[in-house]
Protein backbone atom coordinates (compact mmCIF):
# COMPACT_ATOMS: atom_id res chain seq x y z
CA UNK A 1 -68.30 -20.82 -36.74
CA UNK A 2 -71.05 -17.98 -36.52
CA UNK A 3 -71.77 -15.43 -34.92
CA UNK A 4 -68.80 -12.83 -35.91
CA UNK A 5 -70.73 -10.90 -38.20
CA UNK A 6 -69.00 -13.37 -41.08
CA UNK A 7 -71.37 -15.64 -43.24
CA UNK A 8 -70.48 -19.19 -42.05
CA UNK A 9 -69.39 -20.45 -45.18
CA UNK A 10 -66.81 -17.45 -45.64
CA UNK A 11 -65.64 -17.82 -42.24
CA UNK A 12 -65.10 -21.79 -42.57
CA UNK A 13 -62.63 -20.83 -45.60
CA UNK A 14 -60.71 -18.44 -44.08
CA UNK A 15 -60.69 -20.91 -40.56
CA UNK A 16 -59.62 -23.74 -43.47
CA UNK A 17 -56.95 -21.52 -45.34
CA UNK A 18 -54.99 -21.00 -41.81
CA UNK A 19 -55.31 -24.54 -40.83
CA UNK A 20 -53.54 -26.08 -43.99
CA UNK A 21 -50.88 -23.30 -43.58
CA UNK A 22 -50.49 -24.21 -40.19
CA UNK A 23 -50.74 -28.04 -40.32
CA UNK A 24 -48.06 -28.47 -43.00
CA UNK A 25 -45.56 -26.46 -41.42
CA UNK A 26 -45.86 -28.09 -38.23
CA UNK A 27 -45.65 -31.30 -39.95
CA UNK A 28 -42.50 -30.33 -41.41
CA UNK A 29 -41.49 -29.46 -38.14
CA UNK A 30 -42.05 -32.35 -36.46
CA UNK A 31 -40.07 -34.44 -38.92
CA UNK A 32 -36.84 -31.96 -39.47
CA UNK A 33 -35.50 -33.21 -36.42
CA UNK A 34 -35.41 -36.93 -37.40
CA UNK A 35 -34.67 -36.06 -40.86
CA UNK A 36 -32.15 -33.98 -39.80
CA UNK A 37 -30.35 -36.41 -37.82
CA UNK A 38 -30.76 -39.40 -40.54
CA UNK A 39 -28.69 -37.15 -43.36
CA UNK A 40 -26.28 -36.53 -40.07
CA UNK A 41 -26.47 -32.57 -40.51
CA UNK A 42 -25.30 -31.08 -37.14
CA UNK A 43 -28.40 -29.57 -34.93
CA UNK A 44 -27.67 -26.25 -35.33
CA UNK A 45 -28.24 -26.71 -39.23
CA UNK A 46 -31.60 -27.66 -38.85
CA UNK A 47 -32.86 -24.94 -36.68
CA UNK A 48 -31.30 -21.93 -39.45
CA UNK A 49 -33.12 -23.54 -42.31
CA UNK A 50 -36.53 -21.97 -40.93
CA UNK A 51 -33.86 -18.38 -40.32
CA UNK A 52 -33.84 -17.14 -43.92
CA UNK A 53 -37.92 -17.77 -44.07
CA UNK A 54 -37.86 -15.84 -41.35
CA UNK A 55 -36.00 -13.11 -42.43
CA UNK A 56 -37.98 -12.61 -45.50
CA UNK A 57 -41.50 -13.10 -44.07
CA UNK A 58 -40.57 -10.06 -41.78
CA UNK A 59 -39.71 -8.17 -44.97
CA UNK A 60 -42.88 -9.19 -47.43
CA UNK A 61 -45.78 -9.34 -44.39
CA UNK A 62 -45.84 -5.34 -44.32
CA UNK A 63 -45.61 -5.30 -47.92
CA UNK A 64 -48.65 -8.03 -48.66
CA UNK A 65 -50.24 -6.17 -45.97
CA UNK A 66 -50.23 -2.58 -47.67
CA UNK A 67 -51.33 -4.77 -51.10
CA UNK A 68 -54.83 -5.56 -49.75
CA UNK A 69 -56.05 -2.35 -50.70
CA UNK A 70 -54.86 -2.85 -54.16
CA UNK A 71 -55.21 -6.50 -55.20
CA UNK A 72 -57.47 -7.54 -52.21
CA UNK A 73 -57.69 -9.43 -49.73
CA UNK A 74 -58.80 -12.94 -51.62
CA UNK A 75 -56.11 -12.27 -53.89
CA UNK A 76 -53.50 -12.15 -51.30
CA UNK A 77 -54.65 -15.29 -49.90
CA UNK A 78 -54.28 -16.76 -53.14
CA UNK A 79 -50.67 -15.62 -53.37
CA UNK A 80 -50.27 -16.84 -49.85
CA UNK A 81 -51.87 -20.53 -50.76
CA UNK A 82 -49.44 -20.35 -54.38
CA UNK A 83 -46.22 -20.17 -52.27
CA UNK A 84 -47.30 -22.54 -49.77
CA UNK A 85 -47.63 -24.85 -52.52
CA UNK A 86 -44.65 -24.43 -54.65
CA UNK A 87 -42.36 -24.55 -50.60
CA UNK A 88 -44.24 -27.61 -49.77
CA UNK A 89 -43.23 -29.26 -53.50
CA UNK A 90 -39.92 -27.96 -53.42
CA UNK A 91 -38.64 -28.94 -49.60
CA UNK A 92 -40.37 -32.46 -50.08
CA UNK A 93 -38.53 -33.46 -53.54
CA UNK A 94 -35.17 -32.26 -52.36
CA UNK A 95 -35.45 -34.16 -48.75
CA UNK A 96 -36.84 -37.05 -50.89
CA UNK A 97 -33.58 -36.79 -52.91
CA UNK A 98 -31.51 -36.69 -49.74
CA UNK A 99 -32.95 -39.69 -47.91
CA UNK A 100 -32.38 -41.86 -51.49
CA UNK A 101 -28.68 -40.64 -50.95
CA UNK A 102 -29.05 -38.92 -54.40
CA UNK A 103 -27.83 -35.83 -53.59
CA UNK A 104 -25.28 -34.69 -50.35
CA UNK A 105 -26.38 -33.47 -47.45
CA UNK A 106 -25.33 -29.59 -47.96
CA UNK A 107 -27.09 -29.26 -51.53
CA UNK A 108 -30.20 -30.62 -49.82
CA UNK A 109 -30.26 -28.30 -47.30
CA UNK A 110 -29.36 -25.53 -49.41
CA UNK A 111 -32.38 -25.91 -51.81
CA UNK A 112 -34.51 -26.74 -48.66
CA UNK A 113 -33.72 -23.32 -47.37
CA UNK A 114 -34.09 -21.43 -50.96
CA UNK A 115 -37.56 -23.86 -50.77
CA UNK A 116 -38.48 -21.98 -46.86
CA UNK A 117 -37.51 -18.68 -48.94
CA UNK A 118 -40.34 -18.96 -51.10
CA UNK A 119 -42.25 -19.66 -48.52
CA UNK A 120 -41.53 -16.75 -46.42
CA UNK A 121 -41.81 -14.10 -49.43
CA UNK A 122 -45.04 -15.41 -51.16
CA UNK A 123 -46.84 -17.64 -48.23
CA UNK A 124 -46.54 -14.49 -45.84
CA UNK A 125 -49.64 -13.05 -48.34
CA UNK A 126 -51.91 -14.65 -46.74
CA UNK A 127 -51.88 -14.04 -42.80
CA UNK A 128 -52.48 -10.94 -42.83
CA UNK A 129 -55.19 -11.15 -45.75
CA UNK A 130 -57.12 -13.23 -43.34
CA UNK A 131 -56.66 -11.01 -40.39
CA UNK A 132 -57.40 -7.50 -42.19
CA UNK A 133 -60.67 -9.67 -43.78
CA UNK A 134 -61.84 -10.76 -40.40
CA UNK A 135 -61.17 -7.01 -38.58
CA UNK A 136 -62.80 -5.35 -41.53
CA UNK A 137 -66.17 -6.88 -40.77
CA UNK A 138 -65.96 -7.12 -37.03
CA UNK A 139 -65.89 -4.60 -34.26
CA UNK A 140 -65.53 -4.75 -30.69
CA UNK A 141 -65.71 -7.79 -28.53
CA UNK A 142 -66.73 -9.27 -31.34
CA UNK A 143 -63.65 -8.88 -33.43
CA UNK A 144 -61.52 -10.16 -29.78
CA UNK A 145 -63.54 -13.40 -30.64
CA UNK A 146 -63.37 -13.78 -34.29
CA UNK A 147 -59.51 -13.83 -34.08
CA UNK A 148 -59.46 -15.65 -31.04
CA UNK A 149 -61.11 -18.23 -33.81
CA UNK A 150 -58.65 -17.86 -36.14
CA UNK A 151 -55.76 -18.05 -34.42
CA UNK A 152 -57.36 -21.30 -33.24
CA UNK A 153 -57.44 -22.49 -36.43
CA UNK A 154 -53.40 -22.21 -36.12
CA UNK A 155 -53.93 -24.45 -33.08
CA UNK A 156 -55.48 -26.86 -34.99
CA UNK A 157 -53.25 -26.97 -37.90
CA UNK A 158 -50.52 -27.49 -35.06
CA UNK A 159 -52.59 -30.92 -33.89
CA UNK A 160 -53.44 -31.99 -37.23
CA UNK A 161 -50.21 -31.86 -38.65
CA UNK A 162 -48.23 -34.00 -36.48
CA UNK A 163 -51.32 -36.47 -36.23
CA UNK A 164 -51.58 -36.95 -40.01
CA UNK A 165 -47.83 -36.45 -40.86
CA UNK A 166 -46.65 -40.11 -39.90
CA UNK A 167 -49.73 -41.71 -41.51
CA UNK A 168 -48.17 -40.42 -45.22
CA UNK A 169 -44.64 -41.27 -44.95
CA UNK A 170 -44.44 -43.96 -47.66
CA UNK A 171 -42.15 -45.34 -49.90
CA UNK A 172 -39.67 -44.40 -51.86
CA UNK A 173 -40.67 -40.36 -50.25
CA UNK A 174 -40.06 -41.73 -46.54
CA UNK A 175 -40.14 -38.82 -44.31
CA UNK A 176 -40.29 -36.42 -47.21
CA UNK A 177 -43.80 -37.86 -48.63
CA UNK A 178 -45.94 -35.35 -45.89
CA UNK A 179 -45.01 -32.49 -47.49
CA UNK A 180 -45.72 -33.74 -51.23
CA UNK A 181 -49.26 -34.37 -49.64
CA UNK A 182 -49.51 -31.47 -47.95
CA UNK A 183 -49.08 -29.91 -51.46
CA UNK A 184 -51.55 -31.07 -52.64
CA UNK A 185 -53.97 -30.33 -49.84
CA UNK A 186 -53.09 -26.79 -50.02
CA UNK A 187 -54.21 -27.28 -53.92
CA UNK A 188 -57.45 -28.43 -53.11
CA UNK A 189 -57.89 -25.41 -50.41
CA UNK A 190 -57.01 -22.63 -52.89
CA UNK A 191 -59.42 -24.31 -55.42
CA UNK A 192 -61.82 -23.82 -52.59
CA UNK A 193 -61.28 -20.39 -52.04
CA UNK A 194 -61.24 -19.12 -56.06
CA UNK A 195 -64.44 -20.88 -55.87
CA UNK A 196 -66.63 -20.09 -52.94
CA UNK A 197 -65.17 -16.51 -51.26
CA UNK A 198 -66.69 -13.94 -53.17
CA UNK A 199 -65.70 -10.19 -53.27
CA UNK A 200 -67.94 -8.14 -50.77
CA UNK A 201 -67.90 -4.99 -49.21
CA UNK A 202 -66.76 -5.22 -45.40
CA UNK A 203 -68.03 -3.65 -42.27
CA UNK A 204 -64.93 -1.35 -42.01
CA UNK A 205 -63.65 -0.50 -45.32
CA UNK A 206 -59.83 0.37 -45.51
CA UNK A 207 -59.70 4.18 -46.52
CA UNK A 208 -56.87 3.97 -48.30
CA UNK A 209 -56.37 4.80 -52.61
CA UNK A 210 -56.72 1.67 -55.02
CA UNK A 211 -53.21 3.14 -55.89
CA UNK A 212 -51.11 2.82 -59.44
CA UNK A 213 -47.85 0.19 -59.46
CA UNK A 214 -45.76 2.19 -57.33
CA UNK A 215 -43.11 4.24 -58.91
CA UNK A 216 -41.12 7.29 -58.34
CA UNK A 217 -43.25 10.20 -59.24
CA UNK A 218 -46.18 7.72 -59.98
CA UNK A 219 -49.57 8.33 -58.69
CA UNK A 220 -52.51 10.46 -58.89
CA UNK A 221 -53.39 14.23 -57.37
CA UNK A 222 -56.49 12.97 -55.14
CA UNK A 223 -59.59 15.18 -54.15
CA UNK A 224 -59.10 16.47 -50.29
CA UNK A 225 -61.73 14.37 -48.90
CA UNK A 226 -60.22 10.87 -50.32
CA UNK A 227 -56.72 11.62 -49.15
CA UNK A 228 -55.46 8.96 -47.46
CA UNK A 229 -54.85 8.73 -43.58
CA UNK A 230 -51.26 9.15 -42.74
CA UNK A 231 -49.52 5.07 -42.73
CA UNK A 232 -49.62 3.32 -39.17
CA UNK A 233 -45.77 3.79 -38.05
CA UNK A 234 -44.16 0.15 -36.04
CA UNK A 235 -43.29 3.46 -33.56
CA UNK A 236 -46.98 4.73 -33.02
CA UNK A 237 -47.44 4.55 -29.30
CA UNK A 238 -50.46 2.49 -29.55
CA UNK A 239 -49.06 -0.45 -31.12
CA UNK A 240 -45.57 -0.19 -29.80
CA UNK A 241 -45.98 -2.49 -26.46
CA UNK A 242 -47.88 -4.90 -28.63
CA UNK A 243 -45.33 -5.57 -30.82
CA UNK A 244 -42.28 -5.46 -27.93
CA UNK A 245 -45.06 -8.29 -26.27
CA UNK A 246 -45.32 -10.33 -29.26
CA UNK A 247 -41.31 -10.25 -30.17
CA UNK A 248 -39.89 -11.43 -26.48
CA UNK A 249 -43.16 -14.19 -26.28
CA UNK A 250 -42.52 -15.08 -29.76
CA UNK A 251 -38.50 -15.45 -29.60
CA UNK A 252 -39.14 -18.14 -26.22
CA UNK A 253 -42.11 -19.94 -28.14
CA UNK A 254 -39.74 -20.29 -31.39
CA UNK A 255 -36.93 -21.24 -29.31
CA UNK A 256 -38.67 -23.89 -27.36
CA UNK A 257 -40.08 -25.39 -30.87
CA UNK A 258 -37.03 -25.40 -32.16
CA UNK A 259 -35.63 -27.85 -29.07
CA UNK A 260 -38.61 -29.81 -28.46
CA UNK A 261 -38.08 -32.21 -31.31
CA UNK A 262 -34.20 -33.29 -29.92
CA UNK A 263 -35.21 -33.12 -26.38
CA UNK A 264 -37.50 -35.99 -26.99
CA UNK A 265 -35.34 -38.23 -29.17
CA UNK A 266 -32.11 -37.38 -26.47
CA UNK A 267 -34.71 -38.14 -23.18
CA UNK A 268 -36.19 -41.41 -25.21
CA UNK A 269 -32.73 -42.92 -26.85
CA UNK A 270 -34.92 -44.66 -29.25
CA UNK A 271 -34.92 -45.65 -32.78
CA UNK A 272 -35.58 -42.56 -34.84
CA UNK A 273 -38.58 -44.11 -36.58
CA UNK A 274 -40.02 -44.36 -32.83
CA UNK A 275 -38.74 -41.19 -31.78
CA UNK A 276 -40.88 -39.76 -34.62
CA UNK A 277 -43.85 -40.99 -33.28
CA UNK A 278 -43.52 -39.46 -29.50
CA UNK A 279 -42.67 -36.22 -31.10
CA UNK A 280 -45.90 -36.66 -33.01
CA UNK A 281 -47.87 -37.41 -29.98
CA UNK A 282 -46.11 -34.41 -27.62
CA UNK A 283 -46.80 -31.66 -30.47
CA UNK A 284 -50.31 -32.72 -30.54
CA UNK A 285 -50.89 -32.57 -27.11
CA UNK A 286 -49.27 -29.22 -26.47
CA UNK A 287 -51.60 -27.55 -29.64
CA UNK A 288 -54.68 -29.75 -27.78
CA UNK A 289 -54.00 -27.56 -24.51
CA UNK A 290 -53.66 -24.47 -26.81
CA UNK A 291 -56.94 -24.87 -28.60
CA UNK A 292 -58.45 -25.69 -24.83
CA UNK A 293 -57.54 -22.09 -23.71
CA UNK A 294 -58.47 -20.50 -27.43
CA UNK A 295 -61.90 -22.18 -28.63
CA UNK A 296 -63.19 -22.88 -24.32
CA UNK A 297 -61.26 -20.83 -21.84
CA UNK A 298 -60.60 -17.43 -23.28
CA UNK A 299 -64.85 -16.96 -24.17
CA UNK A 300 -65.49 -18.85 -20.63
CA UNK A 301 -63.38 -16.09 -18.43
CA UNK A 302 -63.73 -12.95 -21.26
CA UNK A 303 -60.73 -11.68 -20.45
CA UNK A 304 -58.99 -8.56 -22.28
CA UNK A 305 -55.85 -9.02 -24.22
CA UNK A 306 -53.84 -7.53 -21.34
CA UNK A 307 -54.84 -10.14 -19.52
CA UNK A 308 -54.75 -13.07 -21.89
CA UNK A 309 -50.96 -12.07 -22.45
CA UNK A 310 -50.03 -12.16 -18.53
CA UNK A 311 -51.80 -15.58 -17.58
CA UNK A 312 -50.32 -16.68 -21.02
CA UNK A 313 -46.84 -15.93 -20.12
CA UNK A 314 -47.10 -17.34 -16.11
CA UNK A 315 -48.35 -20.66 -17.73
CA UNK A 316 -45.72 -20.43 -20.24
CA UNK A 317 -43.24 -20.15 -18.03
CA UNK A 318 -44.71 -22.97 -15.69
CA UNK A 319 -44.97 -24.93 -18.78
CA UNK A 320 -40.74 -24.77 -19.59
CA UNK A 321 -39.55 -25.32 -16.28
CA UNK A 322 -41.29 -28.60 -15.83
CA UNK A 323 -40.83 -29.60 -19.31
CA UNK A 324 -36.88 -28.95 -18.96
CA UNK A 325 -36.43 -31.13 -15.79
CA UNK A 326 -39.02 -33.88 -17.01
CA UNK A 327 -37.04 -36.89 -17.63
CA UNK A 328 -39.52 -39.16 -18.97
CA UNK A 329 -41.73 -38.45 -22.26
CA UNK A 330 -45.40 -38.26 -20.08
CA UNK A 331 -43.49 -35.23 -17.98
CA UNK A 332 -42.37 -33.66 -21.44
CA UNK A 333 -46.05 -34.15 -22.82
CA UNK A 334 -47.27 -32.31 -19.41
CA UNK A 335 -44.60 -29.67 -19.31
CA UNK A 336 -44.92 -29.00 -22.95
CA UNK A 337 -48.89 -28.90 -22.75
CA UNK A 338 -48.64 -26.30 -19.72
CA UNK A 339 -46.34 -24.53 -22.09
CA UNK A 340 -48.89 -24.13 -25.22
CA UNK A 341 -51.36 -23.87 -23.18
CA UNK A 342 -49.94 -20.57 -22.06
CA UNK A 343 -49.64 -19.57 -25.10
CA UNK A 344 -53.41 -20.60 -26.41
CA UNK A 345 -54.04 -17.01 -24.32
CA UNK A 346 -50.79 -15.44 -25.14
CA UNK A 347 -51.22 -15.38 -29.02
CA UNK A 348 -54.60 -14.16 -29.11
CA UNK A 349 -53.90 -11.38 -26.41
CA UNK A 350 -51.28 -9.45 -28.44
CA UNK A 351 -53.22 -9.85 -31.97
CA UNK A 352 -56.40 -8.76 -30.71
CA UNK A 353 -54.61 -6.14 -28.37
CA UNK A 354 -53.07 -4.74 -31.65
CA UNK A 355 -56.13 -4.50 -33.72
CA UNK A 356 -58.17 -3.20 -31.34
CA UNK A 357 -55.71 -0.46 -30.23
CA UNK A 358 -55.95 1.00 -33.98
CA UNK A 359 -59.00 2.42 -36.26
CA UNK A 360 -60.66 0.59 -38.80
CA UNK A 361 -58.73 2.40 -41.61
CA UNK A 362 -55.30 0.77 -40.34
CA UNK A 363 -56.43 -2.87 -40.07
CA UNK A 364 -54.63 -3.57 -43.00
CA UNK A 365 -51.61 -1.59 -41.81
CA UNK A 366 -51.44 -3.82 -38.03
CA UNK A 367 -52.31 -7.12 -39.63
CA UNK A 368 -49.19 -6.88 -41.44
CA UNK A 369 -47.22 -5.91 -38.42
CA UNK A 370 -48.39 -8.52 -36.18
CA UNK A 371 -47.65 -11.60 -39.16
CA UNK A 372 -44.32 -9.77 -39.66
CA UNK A 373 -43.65 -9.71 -35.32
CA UNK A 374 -44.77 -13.56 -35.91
CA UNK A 375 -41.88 -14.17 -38.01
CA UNK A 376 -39.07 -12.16 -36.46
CA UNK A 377 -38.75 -14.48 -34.10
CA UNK A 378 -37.97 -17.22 -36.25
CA UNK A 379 -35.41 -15.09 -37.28
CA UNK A 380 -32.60 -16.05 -34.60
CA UNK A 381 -34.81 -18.27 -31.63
CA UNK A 382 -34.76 -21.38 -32.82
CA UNK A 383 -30.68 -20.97 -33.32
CA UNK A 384 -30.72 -19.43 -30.01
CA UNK A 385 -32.23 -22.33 -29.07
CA UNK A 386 -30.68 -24.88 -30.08
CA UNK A 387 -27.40 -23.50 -28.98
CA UNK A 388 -28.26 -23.45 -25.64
CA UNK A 389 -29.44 -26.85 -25.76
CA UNK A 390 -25.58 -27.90 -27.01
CA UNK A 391 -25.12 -26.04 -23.27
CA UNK A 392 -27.38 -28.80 -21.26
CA UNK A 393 -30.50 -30.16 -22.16
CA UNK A 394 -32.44 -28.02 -19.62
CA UNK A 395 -30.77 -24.46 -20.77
CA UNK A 396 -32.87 -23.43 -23.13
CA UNK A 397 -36.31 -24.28 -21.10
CA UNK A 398 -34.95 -22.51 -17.87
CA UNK A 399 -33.99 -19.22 -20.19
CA UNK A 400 -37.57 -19.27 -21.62
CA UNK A 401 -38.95 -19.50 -18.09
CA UNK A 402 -37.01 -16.19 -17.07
CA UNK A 403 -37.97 -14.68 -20.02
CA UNK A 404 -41.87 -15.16 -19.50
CA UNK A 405 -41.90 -14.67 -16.03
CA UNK A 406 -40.23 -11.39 -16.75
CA UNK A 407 -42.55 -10.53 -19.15
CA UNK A 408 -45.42 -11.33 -17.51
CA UNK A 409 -43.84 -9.10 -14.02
CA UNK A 410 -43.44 -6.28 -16.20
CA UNK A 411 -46.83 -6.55 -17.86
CA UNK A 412 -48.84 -6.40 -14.01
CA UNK A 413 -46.88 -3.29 -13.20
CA UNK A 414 -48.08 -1.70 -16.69
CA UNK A 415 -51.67 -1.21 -16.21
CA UNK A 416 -52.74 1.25 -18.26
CA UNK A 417 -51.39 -0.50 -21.67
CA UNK A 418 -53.90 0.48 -24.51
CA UNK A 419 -56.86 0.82 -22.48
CA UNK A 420 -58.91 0.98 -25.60
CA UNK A 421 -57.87 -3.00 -25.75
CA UNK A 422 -59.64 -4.04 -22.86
């Protein structure tokens, strides 16, 4: 993890901040389904809890974003690591309190969600802390690679999640117990960072003021020459396709993570403690084929993020269609790899195309956008999802297919998006 302009050491804590993030939510993920269907709450229950997260991690991403300036950019990932923690400690003890039948299913799920709605409004800090640090000190190609690294650190979250998750369910926690851990690993990481990631100057500084608490009427005249640029707009032509790219990609990725869990304990029509270990198995394969095509593929071909995005979404959409006609679990685990394998180039494709279509000054600004265009698809997807599943079990992979194949169609007759990206 050198060579991005980044001290190893720094770069190893930011890789290690995204990969806790990223393995305890998937590990949550992989056992909502199962958990889900032990309290008997319907399906379509299970995919809103992750809705209202959603909804506020659209909301606060922008905001933590524009804070970076002000607080910086460790501090945010502090924030970030705090409500990681405090979701992780509140989802496990009410599930825990669910599965011991002390409490009924609709109080659990109700505190479970107000748990995911501290995740979304203080764990959406740090995404775009790590994204504006990385940008800030890299340039170019080099930059295209750095968060091609990070987001592969995502990737890896997504493998060692699911691995690790069924190795602490214990008793009395059951199924609840990985998120307790997971708690405390996030502890231990944020330790970490107070400790070793020191304040420096980067590469490209933001421009912006170290501004008062905002108020009405609040802030100071400033000289000409340290007047701020005017704010990066969600309409500014050069960042508009990327975020259109990474809403429709993200809604069928959400959508198909929100299925993939039922699909497999529907195909199997196992025991649910069994079922949990094939969902375990097919997650980690699919984020496997996603880190092949983020830490080996995308240096080995160099290809721009207008490119990444179109072979992205054509696997993708490869990936769906056999996964919703597989009818045995090794087809799933093939269909599903195709399918996040496809997206190992799609996800790095629209966050590098967005930061490299801006100026240094407005890292900040598009690092919150594209963690806020992350979450927006959580928003409705994995509802949509799920209620096309209740349709046939097929549904919701065939929609996904159409809508990356579309995608990717009207990408190849767009070639001059943000030329400055490639």
């Amino acid at each position: 993890m050198s060579g991005y302009g980044i001290p190893r050491e720094r770069f190893a804590l930011l890789f290690g901040v995204t990969v806790v993030a990223a393995a305890g939510n998937t590990a949550m993920q992989s056992l909502l389904p199962a958990i889900g269907r032990e309290l008997g709450v319907a399906d379509i229950y299970v995919a809103l809890t992750f809705s209202l997260s959603a909804v506020i991690w659209v909301v606060a991403a922008p905001y933590w974003a524009r804070r970076a300036d002000q607080r910086g950019r460790r501090a945010l990932m502090r924030v970030g690591l705090y409500g990681f923690i405090v979701s992780m400690l509140m989802c496990g003890a009410i599930l825990a309190a669910g599965l011991l039948h002390w409490l009924t299913p609709g109080i659990v799920f109700l505190v479970f969600i107000l748990g995911r709605g501290v995740y979304g409004a203080w764990g959406s800090a740090s995404p775009p802390a790590v994204q504006a640090y990385v940008a800030a000190r890299t340039e170019g190609d080099q930059r295209t690679n750095a968060l091609a690294a990070i987001a592969s650190a995502f990737g890896l979250g997504t493998i060692i999640g699911p691995a690790v998750a069924p190795l602490f369910i214990f008793p009395p926690l059951g199924l609840a117990a990985p998120m307790i851990v997971f708690a405390g690993i996030g502890a231990i990481m944020l330790v970490a960072l107070v400790a070793r990631l020191p304040d420096d100057t980067p590469r490209n500084p933001a421009r912006g003021p170290i501004a008062p608490y905002p108020s009405i009427g609040g802030g100071a005249p400033m000289p000409a020459e340290e007047a701020p640029h005017l704010p990066l707009r969600w309409r500014d032509p050069r960042v508009l396709p990327w975020h259109v790219i990474g809403v429709v990609g993200g809604h069928g990725q959400a959508a198909l993570f929100g299925v993939i869990g039922f699909l497999v304990i529907d195909r199997m029509d196992v025991p649910l403690a069994d079922a949990q270990q094939w969902i375990a198995i097919v997650l980690m394969v699919s984020a496997g084929a996603s880190l092949l095509a983020q830490w080996w593929l995308i240096p080995q071909l160099a290809l721009g993020p207008r490119r990444m995005v179109i072979w992205g979404a054509v696997l993708a959409a490869a990936g769906s269609l056999i996964t919703g006609y597989a009818s045995g679990i090794y087809e799933i685990t093939l269909g599903f790899a195709v399918f996040s394998l496809g997206f190992g180039f799609f996800r790095p494709g629209f966050t590098s195309g967005a930061s490299l279509a801006v100026a240094p000054h407005e890292q900040n600004a598009v690092a919150g956008m594209v963690t806020s265009v992350n979450g927006m698809a959580y928003i409705a997807a994995p509802a949509i999802g799920i209620g096309l599943y209740g349709l046939g079990m097929a549904a919701p992979f065939i929609a996904v297919a159409l809508l990356m194949a579309a995608l990717a169609l009207s990408l190849l007759l767009r070639p001059n998006l943000s030329t400055r990206a490639e």
